[in-house]
Protein backbone atom coordinates (compact mmCIF):
# COMPACT_ATOMS: atom_id res chain seq x y z
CA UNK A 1 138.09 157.19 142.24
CA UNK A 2 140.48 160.29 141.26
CA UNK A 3 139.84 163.67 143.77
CA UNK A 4 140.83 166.78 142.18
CA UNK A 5 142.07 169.11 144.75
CA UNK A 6 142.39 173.03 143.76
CA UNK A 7 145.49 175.02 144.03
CA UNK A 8 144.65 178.68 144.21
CA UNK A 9 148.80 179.78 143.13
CA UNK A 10 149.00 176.73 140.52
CA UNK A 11 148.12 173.35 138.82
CA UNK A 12 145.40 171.05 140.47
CA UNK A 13 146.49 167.80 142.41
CA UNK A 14 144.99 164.49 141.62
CA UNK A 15 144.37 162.23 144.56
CA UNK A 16 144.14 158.59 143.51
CA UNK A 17 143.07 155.38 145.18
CA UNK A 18 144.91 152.43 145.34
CA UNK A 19 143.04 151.12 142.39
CA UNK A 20 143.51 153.75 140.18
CA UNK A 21 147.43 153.42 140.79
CA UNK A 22 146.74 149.66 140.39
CA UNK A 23 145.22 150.36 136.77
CA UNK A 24 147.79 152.56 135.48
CA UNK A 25 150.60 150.34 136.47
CA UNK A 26 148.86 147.53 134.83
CA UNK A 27 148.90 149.30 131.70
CA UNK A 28 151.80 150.35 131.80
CA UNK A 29 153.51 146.66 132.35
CA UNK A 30 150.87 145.40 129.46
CA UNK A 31 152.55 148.22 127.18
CA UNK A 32 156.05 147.78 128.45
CA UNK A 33 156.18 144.33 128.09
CA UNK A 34 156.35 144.70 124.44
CA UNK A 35 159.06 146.73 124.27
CA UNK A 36 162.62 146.75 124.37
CA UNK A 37 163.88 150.68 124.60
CA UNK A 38 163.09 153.84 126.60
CA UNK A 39 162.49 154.90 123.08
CA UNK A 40 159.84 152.54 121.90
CA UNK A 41 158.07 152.23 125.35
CA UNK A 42 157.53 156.26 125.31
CA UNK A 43 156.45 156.21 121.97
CA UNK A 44 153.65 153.98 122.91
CA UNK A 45 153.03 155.31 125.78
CA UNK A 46 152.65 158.61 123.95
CA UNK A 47 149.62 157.50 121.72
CA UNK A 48 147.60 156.24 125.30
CA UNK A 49 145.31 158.30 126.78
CA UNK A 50 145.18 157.66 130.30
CA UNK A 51 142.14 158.38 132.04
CA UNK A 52 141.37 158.44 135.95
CA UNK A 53 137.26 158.84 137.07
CA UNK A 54 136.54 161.48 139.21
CA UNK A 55 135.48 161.25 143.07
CA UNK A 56 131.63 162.53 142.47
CA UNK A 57 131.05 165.55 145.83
């Protein structure tokens, strides 16, 4: 699970677990697998939504 940690003087910082790192990558490889260019893979990867849970406090 994904930990959202404040910053008071700018953005937030997502902690992940080695799962959620895990899950991106694999989509990622299942998406760039397909593809031959920097262009086409960040096209792709541009219509994903990526999601991470959040740790529940």
């Amino acid at each position: 699970m994904a930990n959202i940690i404040e910053n008071l003087y700018g953005r937030r910082v997502i902690k992940m677990s080695t799962d959620d790192v895990i899950s991106i990558v694999r989509e990622y490889q299942n998406t760039a697998g397909t593809h031959s260019s920097y262009n086409e893979l960040r096209e792709k990867l541009d219509s994903h939504e990526f999601y991470i849970p959040e740790d529940p406090l």
